[in-house]
C-alpha atoms as a PDB file:
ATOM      1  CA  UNK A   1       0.000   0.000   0.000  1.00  0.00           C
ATOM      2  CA  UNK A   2       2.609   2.309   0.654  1.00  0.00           C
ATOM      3  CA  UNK A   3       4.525   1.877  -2.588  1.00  0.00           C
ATOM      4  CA  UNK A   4       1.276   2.551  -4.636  1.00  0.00           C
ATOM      5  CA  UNK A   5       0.817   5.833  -2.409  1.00  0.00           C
ATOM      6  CA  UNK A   6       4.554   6.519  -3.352  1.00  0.00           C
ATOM      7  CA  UNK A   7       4.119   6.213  -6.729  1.00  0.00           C
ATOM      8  CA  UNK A   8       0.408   8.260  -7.013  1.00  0.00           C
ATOM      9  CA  UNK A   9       2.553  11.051  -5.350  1.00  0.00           C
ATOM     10  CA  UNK A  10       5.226  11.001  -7.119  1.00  0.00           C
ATOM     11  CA  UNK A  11       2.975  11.056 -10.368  1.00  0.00           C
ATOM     12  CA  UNK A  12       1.129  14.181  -8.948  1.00  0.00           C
ATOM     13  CA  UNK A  13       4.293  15.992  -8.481  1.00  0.00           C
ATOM     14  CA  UNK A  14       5.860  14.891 -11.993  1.00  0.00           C
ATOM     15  CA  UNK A  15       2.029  16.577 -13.613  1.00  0.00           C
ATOM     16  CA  UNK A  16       2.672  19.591 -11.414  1.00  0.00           C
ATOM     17  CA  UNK A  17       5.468  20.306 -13.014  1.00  0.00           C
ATOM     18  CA  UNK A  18       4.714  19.898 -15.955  1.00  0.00           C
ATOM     19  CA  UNK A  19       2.155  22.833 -15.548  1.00  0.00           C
ATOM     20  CA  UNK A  20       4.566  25.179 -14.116  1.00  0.00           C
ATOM     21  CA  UNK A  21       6.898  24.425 -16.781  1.00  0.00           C
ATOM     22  CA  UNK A  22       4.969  24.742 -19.776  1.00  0.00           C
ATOM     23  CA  UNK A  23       1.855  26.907 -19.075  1.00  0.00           C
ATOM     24  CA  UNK A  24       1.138  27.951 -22.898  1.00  0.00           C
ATOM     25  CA  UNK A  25       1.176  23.945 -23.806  1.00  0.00           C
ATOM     26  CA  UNK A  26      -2.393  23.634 -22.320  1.00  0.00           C
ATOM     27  CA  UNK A  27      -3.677  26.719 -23.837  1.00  0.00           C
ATOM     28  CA  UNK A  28      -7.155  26.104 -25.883  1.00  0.00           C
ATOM     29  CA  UNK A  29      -7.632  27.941 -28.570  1.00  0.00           C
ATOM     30  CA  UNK A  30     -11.317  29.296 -29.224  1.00  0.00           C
ATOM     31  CA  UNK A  31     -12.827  32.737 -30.799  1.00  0.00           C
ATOM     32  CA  UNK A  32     -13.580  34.792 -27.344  1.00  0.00           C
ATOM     33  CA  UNK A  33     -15.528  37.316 -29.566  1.00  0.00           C
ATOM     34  CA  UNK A  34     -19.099  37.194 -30.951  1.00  0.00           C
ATOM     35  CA  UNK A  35     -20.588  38.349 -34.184  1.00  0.00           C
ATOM     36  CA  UNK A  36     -20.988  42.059 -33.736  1.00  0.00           C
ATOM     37  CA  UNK A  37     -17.973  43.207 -31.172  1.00  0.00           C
ATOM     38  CA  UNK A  38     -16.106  46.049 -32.148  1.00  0.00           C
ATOM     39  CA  UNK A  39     -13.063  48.046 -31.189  1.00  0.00           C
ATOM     40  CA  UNK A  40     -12.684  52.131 -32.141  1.00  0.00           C
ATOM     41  CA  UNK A  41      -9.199  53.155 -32.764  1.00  0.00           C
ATOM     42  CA  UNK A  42      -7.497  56.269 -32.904  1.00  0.00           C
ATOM     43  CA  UNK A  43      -4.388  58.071 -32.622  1.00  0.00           C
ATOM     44  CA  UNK A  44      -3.214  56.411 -35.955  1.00  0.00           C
ATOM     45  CA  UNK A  45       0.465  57.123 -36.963  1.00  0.00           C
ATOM     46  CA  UNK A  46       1.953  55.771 -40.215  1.00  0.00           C
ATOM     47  CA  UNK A  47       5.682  56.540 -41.572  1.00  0.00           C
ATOM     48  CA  UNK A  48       7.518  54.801 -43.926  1.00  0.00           C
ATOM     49  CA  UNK A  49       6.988  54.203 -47.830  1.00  0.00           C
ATOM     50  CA  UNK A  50       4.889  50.583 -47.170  1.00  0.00           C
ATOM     51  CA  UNK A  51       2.657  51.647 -44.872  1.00  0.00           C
ATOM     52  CA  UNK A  52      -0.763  53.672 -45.422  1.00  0.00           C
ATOM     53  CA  UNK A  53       0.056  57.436 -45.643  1.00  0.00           C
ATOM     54  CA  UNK A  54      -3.645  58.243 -45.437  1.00  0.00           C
ATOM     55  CA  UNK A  55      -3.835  56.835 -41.796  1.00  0.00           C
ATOM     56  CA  UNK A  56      -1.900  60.183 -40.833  1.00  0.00           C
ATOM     57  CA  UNK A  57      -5.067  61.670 -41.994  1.00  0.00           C
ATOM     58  CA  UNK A  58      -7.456  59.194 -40.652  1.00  0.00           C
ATOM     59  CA  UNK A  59      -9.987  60.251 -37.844  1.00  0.00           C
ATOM     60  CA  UNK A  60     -10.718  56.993 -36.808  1.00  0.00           C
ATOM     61  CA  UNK A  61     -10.760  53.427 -37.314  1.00  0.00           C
ATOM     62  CA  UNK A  62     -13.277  50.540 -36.448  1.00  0.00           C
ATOM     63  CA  UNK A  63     -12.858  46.847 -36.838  1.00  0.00           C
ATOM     64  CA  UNK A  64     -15.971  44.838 -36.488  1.00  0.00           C
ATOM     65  CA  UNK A  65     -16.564  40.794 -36.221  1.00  0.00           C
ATOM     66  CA  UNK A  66     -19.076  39.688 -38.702  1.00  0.00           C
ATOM     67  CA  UNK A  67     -18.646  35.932 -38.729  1.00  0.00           C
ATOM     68  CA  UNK A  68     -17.544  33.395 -35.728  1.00  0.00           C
ATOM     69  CA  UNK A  69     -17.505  30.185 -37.553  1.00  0.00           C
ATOM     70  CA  UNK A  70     -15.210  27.282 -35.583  1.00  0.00           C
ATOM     71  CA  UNK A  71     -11.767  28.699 -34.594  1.00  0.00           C
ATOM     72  CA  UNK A  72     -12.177  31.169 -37.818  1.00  0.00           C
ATOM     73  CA  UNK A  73     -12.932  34.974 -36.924  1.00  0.00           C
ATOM     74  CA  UNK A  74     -14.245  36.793 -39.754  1.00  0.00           C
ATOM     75  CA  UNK A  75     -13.607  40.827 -39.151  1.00  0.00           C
ATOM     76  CA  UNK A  76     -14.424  43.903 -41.444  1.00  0.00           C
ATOM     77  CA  UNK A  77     -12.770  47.060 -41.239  1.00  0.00           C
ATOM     78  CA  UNK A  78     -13.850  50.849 -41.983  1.00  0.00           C
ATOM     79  CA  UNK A  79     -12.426  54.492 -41.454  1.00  0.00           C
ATOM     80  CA  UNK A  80     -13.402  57.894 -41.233  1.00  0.00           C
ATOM     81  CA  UNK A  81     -11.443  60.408 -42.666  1.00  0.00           C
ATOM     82  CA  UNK A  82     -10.133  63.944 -40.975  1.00  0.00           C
ATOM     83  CA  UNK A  83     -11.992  65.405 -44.076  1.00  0.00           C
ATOM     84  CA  UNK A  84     -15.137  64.101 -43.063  1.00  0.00           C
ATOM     85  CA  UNK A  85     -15.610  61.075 -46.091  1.00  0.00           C
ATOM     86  CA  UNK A  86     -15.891  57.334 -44.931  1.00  0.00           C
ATOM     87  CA  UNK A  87     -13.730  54.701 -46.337  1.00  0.00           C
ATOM     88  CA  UNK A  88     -15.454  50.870 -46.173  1.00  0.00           C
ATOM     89  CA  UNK A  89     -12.464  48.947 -45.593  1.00  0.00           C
ATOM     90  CA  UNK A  90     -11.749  45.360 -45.984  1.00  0.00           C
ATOM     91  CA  UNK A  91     -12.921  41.576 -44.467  1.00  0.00           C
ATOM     92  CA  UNK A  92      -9.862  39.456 -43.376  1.00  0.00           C
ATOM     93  CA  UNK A  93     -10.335  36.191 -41.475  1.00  0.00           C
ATOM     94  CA  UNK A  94      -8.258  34.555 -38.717  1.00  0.00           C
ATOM     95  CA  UNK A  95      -7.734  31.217 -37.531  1.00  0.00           C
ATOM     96  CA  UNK A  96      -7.230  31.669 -33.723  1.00  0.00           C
ATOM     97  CA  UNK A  97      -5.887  28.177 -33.619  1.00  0.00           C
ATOM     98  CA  UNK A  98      -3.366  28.035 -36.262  1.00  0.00           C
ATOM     99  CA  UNK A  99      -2.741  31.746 -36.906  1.00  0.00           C
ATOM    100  CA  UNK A 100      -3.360  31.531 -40.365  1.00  0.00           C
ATOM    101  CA  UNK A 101      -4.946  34.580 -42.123  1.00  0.00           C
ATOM    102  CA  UNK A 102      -6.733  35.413 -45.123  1.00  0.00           C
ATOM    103  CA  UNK A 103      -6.831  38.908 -46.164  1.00  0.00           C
ATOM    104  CA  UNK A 104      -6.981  38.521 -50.261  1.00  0.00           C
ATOM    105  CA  UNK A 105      -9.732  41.625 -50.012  1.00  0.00           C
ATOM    106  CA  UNK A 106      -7.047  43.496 -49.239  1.00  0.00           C
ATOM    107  CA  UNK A 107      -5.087  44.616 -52.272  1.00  0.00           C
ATOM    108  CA  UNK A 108      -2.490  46.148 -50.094  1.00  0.00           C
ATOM    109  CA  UNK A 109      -1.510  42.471 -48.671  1.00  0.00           C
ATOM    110  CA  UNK A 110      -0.613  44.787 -45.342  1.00  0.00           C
ATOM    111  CA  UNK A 111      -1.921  43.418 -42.166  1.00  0.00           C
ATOM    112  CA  UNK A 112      -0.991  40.041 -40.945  1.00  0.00           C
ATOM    113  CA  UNK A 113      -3.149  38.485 -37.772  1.00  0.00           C
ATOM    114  CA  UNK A 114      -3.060  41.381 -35.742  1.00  0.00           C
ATOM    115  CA  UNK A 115      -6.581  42.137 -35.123  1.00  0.00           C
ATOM    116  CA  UNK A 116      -7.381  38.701 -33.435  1.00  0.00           C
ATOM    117  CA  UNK A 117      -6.414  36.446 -31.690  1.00  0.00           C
ATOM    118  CA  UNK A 118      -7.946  33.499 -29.218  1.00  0.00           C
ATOM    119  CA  UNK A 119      -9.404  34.281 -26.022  1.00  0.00           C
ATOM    120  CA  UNK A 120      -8.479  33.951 -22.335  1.00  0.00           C
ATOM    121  CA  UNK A 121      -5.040  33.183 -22.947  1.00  0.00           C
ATOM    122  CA  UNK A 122      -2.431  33.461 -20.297  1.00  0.00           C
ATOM    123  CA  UNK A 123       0.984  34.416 -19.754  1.00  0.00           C
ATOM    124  CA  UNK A 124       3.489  32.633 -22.309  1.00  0.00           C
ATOM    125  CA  UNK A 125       1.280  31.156 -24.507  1.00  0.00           C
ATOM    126  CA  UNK A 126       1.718  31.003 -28.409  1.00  0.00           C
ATOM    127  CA  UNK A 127      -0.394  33.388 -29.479  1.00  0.00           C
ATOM    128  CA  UNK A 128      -0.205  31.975 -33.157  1.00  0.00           C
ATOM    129  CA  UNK A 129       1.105  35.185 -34.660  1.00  0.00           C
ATOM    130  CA  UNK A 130       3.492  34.702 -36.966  1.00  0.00           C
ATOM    131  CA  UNK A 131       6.547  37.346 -37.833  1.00  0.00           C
ATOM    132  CA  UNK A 132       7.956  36.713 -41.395  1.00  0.00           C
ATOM    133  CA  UNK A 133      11.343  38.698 -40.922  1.00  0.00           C
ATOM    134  CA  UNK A 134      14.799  37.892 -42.934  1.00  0.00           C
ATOM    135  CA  UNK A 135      15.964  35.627 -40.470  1.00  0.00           C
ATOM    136  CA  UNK A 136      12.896  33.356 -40.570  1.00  0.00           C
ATOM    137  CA  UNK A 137       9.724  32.942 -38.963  1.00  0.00           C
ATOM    138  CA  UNK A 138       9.152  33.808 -35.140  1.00  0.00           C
ATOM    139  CA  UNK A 139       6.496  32.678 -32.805  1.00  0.00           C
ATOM    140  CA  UNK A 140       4.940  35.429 -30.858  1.00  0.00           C
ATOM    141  CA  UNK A 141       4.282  34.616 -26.753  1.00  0.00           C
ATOM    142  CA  UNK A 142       2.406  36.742 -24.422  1.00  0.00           C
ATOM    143  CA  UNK A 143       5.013  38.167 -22.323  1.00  0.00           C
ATOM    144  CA  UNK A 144       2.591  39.078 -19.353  1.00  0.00           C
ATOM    145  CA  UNK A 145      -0.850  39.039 -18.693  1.00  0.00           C
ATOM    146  CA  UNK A 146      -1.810  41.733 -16.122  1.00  0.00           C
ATOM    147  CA  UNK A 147      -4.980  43.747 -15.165  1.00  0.00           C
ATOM    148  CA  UNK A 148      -5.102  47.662 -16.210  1.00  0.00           C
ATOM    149  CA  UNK A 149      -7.485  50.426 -15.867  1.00  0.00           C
ATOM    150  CA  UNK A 150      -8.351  51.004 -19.408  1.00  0.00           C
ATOM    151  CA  UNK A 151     -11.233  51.938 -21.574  1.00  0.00           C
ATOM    152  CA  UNK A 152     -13.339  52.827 -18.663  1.00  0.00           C
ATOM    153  CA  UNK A 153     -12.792  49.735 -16.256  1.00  0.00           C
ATOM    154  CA  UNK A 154     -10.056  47.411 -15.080  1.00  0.00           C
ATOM    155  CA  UNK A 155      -9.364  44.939 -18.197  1.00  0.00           C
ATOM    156  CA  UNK A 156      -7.288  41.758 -17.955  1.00  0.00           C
ATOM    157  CA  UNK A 157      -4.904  42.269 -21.040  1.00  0.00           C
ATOM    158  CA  UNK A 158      -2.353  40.222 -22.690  1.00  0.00           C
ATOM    159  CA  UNK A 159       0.775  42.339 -23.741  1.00  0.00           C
ATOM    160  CA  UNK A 160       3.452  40.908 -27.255  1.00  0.00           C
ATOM    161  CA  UNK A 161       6.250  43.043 -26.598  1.00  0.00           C
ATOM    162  CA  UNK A 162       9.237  41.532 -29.320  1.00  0.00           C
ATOM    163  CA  UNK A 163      12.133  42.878 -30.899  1.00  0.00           C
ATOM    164  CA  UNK A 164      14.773  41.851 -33.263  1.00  0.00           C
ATOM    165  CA  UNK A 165      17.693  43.236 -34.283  1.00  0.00           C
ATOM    166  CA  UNK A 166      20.569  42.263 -37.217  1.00  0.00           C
ATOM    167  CA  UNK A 167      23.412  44.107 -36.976  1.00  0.00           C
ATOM    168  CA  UNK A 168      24.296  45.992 -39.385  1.00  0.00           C
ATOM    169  CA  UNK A 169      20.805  45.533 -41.343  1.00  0.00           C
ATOM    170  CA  UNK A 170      17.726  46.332 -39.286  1.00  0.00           C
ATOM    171  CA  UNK A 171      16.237  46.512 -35.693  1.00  0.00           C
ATOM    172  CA  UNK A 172      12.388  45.639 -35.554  1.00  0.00           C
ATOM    173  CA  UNK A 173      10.367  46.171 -32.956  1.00  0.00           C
ATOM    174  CA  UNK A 174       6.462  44.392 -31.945  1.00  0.00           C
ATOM    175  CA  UNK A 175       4.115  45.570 -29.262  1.00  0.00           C
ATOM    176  CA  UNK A 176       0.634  44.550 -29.086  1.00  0.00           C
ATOM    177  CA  UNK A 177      -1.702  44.529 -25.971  1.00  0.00           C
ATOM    178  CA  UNK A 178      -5.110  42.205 -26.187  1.00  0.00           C
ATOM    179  CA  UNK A 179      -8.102  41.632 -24.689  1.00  0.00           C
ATOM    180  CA  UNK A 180      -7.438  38.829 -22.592  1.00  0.00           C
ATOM    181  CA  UNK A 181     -11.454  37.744 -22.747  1.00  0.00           C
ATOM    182  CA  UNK A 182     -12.089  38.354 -26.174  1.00  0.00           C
ATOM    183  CA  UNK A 183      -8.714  38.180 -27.898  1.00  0.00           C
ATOM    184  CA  UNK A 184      -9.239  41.850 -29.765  1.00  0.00           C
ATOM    185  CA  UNK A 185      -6.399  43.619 -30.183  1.00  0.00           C
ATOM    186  CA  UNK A 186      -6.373  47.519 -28.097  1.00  0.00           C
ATOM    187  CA  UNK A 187      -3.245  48.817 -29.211  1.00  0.00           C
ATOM    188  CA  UNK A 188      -0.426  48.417 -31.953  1.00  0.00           C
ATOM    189  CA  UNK A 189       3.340  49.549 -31.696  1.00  0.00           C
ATOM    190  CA  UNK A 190       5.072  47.941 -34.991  1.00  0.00           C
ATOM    191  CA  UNK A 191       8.506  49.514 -36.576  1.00  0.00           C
ATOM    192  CA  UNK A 192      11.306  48.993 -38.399  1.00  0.00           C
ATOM    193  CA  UNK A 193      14.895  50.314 -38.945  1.00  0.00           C
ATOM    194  CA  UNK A 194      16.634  49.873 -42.230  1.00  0.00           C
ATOM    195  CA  UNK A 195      20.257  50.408 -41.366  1.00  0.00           C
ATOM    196  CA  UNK A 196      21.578  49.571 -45.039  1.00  0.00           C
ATOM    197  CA  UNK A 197      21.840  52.605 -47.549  1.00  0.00           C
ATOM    198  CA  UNK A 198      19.731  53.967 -48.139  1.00  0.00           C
ATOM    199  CA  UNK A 199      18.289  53.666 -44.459  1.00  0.00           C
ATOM    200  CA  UNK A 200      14.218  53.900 -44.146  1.00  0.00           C
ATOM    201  CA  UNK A 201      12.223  53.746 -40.780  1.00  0.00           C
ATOM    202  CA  UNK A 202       8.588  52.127 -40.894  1.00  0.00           C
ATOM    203  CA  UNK A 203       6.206  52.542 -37.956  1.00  0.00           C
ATOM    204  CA  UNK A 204       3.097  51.864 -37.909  1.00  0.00           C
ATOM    205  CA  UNK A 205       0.694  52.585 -34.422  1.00  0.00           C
ATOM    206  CA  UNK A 206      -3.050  52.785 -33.296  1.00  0.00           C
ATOM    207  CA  UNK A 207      -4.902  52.452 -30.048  1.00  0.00           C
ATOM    208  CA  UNK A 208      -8.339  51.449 -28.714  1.00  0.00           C
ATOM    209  CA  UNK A 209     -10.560  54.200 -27.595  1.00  0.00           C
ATOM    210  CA  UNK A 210     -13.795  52.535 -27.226  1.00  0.00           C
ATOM    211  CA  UNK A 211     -15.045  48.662 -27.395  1.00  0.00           C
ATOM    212  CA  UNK A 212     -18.101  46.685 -27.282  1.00  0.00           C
ATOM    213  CA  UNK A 213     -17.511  43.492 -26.234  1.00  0.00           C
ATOM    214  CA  UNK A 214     -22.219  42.675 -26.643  1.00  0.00           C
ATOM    215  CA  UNK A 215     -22.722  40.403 -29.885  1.00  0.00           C
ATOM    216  CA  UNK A 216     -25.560  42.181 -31.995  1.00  0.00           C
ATOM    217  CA  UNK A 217     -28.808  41.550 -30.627  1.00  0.00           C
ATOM    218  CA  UNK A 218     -31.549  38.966 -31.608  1.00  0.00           C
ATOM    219  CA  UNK A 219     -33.585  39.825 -34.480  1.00  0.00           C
ATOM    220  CA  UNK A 220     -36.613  38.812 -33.219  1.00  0.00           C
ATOM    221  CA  UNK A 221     -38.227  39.213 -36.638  1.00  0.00           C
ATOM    222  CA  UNK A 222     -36.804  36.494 -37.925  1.00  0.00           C
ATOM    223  CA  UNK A 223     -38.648  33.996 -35.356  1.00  0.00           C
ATOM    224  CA  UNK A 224     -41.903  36.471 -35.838  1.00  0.00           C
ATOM    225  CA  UNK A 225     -41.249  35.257 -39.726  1.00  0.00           C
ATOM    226  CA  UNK A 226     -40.448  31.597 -38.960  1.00  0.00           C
ATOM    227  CA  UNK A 227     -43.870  31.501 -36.833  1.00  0.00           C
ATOM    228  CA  UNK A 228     -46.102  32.953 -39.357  1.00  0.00           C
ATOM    229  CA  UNK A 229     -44.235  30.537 -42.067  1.00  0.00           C
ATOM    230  CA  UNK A 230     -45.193  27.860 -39.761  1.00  0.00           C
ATOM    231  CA  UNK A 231     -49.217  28.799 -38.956  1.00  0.00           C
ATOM    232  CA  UNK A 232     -49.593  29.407 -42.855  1.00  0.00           C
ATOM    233  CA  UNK A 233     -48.126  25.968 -43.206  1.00  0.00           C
ATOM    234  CA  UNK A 234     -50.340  24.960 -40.794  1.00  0.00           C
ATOM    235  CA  UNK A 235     -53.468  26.485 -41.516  1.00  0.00           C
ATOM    236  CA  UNK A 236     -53.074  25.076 -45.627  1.00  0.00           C
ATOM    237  CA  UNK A 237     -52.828  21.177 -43.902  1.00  0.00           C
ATOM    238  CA  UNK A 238     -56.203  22.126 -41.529  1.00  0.00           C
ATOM    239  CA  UNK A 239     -57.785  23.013 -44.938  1.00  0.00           C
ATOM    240  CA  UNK A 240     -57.025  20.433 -46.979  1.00  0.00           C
ATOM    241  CA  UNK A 241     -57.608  17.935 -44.539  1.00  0.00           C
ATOM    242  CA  UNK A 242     -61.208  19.451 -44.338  1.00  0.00           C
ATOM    243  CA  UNK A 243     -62.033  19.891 -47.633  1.00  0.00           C
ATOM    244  CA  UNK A 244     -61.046  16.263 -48.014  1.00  0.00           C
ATOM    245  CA  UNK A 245     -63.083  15.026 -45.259  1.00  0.00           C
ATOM    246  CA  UNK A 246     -66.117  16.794 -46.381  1.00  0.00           C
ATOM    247  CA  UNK A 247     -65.778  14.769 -49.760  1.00  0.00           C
ATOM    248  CA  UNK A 248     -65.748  11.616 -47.843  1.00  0.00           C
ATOM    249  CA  UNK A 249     -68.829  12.533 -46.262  1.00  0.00           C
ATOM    250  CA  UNK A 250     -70.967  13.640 -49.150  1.00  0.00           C
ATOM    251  CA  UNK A 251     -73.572  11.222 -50.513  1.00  0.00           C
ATOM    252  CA  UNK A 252     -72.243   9.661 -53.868  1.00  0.00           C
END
């Protein structure tokens, strides 16, 4: 009897470490947004000849989820201009689980999965981003997940703070902050150095200044619709089956 208790302990302590030692490994990867959240940003810089000029002129911008569909998260962007005209952006969906995007509406090819990724994840786990740099292909980790008074109340977040640098090419630099819950993205920090000749610097930033984190509500008239389908429906089978027994009953 003893041995077996031995051996049940030592088993609990070898699957407690485990857990310490590799927190992100258990991660689950699900969509922790609903059709219809949204995040507002402003305070949109852009430098640099790949990035967007126009979002130095851009009043605000608004990302919106319009499909939930498995681990894929289906978002559509739009902006308002400082000159007053609205831009209808473009849809791009992300695989939460695999980090795989698909932004072919864009003809710009610019964004990557930035805007989402899965919900509730903790400190050091893979948050499936991907950075394609010169050296190769880099997993992104959340470096700490801590609690912050932002956008009007204290929000668990999930903070991607990288940077790379190859001496005497380029220094890059990643910082993103997230929604723990929902996996929406509050603020982007993104730039690059080009230290060859001739040297460029690309930056690219934007922060959340309002959220909604309530899916759309029920249409209602659908099931209004659906129930009025259903009584027509209904009403037709009454009939016929009348008209039908008043034919049995008549005399021949």
């Amino acid at each position: 009897m003893q041995g077996k208790l031995k051996k049940f302990v030592v088993a609990l302590i070898c699957a407690s470490l485990v857990i310490l030692v590799a927190p992100g490994e258990a991660a689950e990867y699900s969509p922790g947004v609903q059709v219809g959240y949204w995040v507002e940003y402003r305070n949109l810089v852009s430098g640099g000849p790949f990035n967007p000029q126009d979002f130095n002129t851009t009043k605000w911008m608004k990302m919106e989820v319009t499909s939930v569909v498995g681990k894929r998260v289906t978002v559509h962007t739009s902006r308002m201009l400082e000159n007053g005209s609205f831009q209808d952006g473009y849809d791009y969906v992300f695989d939460v689980e695999t980090g795989e995007t698909d932004r072919s509406t864009d003809p710009s090819s610019l964004w990557s999965n930035y805007f989402i990724i899965a919900g509730n994840l903790t400190e050091n786990s893979d948050t499936r981003l991907k950075l394609r740099l010169s050296l190769g292909a880099f997993p992104m980790l959340v470096n700490e997940t801590e609690t912050r008074d932002l956008l009007g109340t204290n929000r668990s977040v999930n903070v991607v703070n990288y940077s790379e640098s190859l001496e005497p090419y380029y220094g890059y630099k990643f910082y993103a902050m997230y929604d723990q819950a929902t996996g929406m993205l509050l603020e982007l920090n993104v730039s690059t150095v080009s230290k060859t000749t001739p040297t460029s610097n690309e930056v690219i930033s934007f922060s959340a200044v309002d959220i909604n984190a309530k899916p759309r509500p029920f249409d209602y008239a659908l099931i209004y619709t659906g129930v009025a389908i259903a009584a027509f429906i209904l009403g037709a089978i009454a009939l016929l089956a009348l008209r039908k027994k008043k034919r049995t009953e008549s005399p021949c």
